[in-house]
Protein backbone atom coordinates (compact mmCIF):
# COMPACT_ATOMS: atom_id res chain seq x y z
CA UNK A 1 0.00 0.00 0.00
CA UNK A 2 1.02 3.64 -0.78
CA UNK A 3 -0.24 6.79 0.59
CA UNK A 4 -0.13 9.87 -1.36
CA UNK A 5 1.55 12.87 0.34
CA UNK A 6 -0.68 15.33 -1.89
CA UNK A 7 -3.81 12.99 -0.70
CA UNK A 8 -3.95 14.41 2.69
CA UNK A 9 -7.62 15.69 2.45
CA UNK A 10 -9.06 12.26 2.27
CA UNK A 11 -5.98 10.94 4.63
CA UNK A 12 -7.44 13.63 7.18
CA UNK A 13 -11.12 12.22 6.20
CA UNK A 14 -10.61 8.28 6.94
CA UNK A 15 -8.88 9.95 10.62
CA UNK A 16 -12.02 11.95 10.86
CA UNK A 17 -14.07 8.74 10.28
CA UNK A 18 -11.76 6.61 12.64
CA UNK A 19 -12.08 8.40 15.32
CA UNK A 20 -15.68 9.03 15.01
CA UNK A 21 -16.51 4.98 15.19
CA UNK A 22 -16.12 5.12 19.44
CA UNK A 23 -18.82 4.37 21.46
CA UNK A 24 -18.47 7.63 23.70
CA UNK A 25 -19.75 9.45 20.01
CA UNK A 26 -22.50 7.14 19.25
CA UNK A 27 -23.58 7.27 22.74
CA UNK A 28 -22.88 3.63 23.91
CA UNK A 29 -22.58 2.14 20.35
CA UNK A 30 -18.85 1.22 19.24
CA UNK A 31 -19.26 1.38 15.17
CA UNK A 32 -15.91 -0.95 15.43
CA UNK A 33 -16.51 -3.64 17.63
CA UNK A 34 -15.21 -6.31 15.65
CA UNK A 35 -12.85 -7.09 12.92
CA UNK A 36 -15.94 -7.78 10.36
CA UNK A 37 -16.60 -4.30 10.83
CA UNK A 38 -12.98 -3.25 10.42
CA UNK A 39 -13.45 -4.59 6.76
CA UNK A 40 -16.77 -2.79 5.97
CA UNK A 41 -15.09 0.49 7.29
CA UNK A 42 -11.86 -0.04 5.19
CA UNK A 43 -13.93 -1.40 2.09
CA UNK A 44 -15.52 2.57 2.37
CA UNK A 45 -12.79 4.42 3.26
CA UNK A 46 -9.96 2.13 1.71
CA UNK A 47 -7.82 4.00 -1.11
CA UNK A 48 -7.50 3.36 -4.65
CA UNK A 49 -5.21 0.58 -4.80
CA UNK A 50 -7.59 -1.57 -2.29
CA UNK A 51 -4.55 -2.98 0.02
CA UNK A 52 -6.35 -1.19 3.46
CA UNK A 53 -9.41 -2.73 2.73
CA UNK A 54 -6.82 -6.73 1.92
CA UNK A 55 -5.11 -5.98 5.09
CA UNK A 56 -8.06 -5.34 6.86
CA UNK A 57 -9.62 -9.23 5.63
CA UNK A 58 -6.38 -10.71 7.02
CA UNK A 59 -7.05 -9.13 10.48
CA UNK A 60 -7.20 -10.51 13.83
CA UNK A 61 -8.05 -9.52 17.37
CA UNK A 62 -4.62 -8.24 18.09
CA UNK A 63 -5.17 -5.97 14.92
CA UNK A 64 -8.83 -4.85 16.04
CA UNK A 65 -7.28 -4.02 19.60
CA UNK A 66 -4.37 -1.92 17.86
CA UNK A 67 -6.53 0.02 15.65
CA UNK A 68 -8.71 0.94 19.11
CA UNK A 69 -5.68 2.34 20.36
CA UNK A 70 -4.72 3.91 16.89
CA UNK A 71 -8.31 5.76 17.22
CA UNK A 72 -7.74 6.52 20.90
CA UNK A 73 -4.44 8.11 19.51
CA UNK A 74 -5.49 10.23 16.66
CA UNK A 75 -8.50 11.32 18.85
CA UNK A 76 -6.09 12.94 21.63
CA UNK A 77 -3.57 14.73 18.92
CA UNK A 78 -7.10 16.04 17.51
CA UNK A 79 -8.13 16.66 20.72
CA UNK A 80 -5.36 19.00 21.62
CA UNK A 81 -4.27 20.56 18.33
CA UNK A 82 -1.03 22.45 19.26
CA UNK A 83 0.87 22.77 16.27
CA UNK A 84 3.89 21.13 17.53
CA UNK A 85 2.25 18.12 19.33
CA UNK A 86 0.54 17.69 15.95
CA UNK A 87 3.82 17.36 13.87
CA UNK A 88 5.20 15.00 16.86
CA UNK A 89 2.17 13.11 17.25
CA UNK A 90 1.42 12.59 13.41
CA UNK A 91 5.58 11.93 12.20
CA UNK A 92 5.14 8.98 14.91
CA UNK A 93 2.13 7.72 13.01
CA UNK A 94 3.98 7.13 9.91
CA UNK A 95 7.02 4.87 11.61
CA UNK A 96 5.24 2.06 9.35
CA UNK A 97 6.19 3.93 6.55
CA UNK A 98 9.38 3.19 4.27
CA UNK A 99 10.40 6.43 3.14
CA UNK A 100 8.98 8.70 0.42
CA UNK A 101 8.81 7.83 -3.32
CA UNK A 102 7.70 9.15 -6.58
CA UNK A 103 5.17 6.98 -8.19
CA UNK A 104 2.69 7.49 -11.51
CA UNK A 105 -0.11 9.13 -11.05
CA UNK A 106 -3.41 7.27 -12.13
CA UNK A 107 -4.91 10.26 -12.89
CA UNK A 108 -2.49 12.26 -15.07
CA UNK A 109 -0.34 10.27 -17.69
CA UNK A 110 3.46 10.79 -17.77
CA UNK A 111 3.13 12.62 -14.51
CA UNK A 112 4.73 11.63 -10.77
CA UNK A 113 3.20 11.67 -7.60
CA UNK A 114 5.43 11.56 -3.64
CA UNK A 115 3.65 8.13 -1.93
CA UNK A 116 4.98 6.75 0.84
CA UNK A 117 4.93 2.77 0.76
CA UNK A 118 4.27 0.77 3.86
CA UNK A 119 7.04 -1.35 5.03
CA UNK A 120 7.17 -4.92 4.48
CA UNK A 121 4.63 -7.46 6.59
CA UNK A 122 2.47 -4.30 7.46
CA UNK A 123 -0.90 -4.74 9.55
CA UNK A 124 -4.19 -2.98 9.04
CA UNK A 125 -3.79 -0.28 12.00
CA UNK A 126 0.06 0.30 10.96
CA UNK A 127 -2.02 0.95 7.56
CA UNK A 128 -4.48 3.03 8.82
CA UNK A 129 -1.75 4.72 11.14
CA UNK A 130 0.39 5.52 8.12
CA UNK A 131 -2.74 7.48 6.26
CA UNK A 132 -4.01 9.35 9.88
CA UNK A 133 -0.40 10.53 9.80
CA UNK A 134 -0.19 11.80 6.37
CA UNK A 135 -3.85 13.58 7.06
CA UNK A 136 -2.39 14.96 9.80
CA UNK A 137 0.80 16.04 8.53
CA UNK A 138 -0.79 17.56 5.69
CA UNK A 139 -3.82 20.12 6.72
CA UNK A 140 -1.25 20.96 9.54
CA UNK A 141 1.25 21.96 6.90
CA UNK A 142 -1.26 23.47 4.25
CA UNK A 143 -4.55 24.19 6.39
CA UNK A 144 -3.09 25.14 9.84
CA UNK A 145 -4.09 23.78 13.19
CA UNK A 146 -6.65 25.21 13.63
CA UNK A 147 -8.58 22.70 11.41
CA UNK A 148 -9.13 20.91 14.20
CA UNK A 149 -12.14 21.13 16.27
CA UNK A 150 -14.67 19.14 18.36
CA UNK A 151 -17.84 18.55 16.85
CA UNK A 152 -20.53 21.87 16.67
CA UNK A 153 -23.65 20.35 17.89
CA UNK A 154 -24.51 20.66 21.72
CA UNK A 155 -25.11 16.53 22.18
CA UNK A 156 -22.27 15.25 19.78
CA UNK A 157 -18.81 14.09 21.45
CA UNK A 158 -16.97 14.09 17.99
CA UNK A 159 -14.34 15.62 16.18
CA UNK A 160 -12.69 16.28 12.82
CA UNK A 161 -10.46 17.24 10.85
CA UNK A 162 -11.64 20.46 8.42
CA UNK A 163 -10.22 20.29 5.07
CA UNK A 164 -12.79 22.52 3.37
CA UNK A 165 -11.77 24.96 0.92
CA UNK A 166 -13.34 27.92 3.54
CA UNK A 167 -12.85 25.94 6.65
CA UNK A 168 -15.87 26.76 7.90
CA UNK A 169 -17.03 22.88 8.98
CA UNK A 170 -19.03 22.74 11.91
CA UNK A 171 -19.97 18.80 12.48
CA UNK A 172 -17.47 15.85 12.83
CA UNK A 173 -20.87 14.41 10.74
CA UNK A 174 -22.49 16.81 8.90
CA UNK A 175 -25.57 14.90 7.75
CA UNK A 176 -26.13 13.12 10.78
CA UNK A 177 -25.49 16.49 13.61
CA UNK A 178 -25.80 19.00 11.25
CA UNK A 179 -29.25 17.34 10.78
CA UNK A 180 -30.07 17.09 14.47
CA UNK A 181 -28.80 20.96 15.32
CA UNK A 182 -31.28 21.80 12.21
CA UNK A 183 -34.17 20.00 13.47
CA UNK A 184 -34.05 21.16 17.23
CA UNK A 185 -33.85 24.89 16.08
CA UNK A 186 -36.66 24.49 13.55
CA UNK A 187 -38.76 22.90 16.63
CA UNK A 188 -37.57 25.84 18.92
CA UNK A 189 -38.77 28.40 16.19
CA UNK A 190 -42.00 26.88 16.05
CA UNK A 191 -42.74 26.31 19.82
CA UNK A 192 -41.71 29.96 19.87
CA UNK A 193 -44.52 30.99 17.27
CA UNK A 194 -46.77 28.84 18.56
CA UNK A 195 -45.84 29.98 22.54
CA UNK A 196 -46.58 33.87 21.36
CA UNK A 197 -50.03 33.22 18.77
């Protein structure tokens, strides 16, 4: 597997996701709780050349737990996003990594893009430590720290990582809190009208 340095915006997306799978966001429910579920989350967040979504099939229980802490990992540099702790925090997340190379792009013919390859006998969480990193690495280094913020809505626990052009995300989920903060000010609005008829 090879992560592209200039794919940080969907590296910074599958960390988003990751750490957004704990049970202390979906109030009790952990969306990784076992390793078939590690597959269906790398099968939709796996990149282009499908090896996170291969590693994740040849998982075990010692993988699942080392992802958990991978998540529990990513969650506290997010968490806490000073600018050095972030370049710390995220150049340890890439140890799996062998080095940078230049590789052909898929999408431009004749052209070269810097990947970083994964070192020899690699698991799923040094996989999916590798790609946090390079998220990381990169909206800290193009974006600026302060793309990272807890969730917007008053009842979420999340986080994210913003790589919008504007950088004005609010919601670690956008369709799912952005939904619910929606919702509960349309039904204040209306109580309100109705409360003064």
């Amino acid at each position: 597997m090879q992560v592209a340095l200039d794919d940080y915006a969907w590296a910074a997306g599958v960390a988003t996701e990751l750490v957004n799978t704990t049970a202390e966001v979906w109030r009790g429910d952990d969306r990784l709780p076992d390793v078939a579920a590690l597959v269906a989350f790398a099968d939709l967040h796996g990149d282009r050349s499908g090896s996170l979504p291969d590693l994740a099939r040849r998982a075990g229980s010692a993988d699942l737990a080392a992802v958990h802490e991978l998540r529990a990992t990513v969650r506290g540099l997010i968490d806490h996003p000073d600018r050095d702790a972030l370049v710390a925090g995220a150049t340890t997340l890439t140890s799996p990594a062998q080095g940078a190379t230049l590789v052909p792009d898929p999408a431009h013919r004749n052209r070269a893009r810097w990947a970083v390859p994964l070192r020899e006998g690699a698991t799923v969480a040094d996989a999916l430590s590798v790609v946090c990193g390079i998220g990381i690495l990169g909206v800290v280094h193009t974006l600026g720290e302060q793309r990272f913020r807890p969730c917007g809505a008053p009842t979420c626990r999340g986080a994210f990582i913003d790589t919008t052009r504007p950088g004005s995300r609010r919601y670690c989920m956008p369709g799912l809190c952005g939904n619910r903060v929606n919702v509960a000010n349309h039904r204040a609005r209306r109580a309100e009208r109705t409360g003064t008829d």
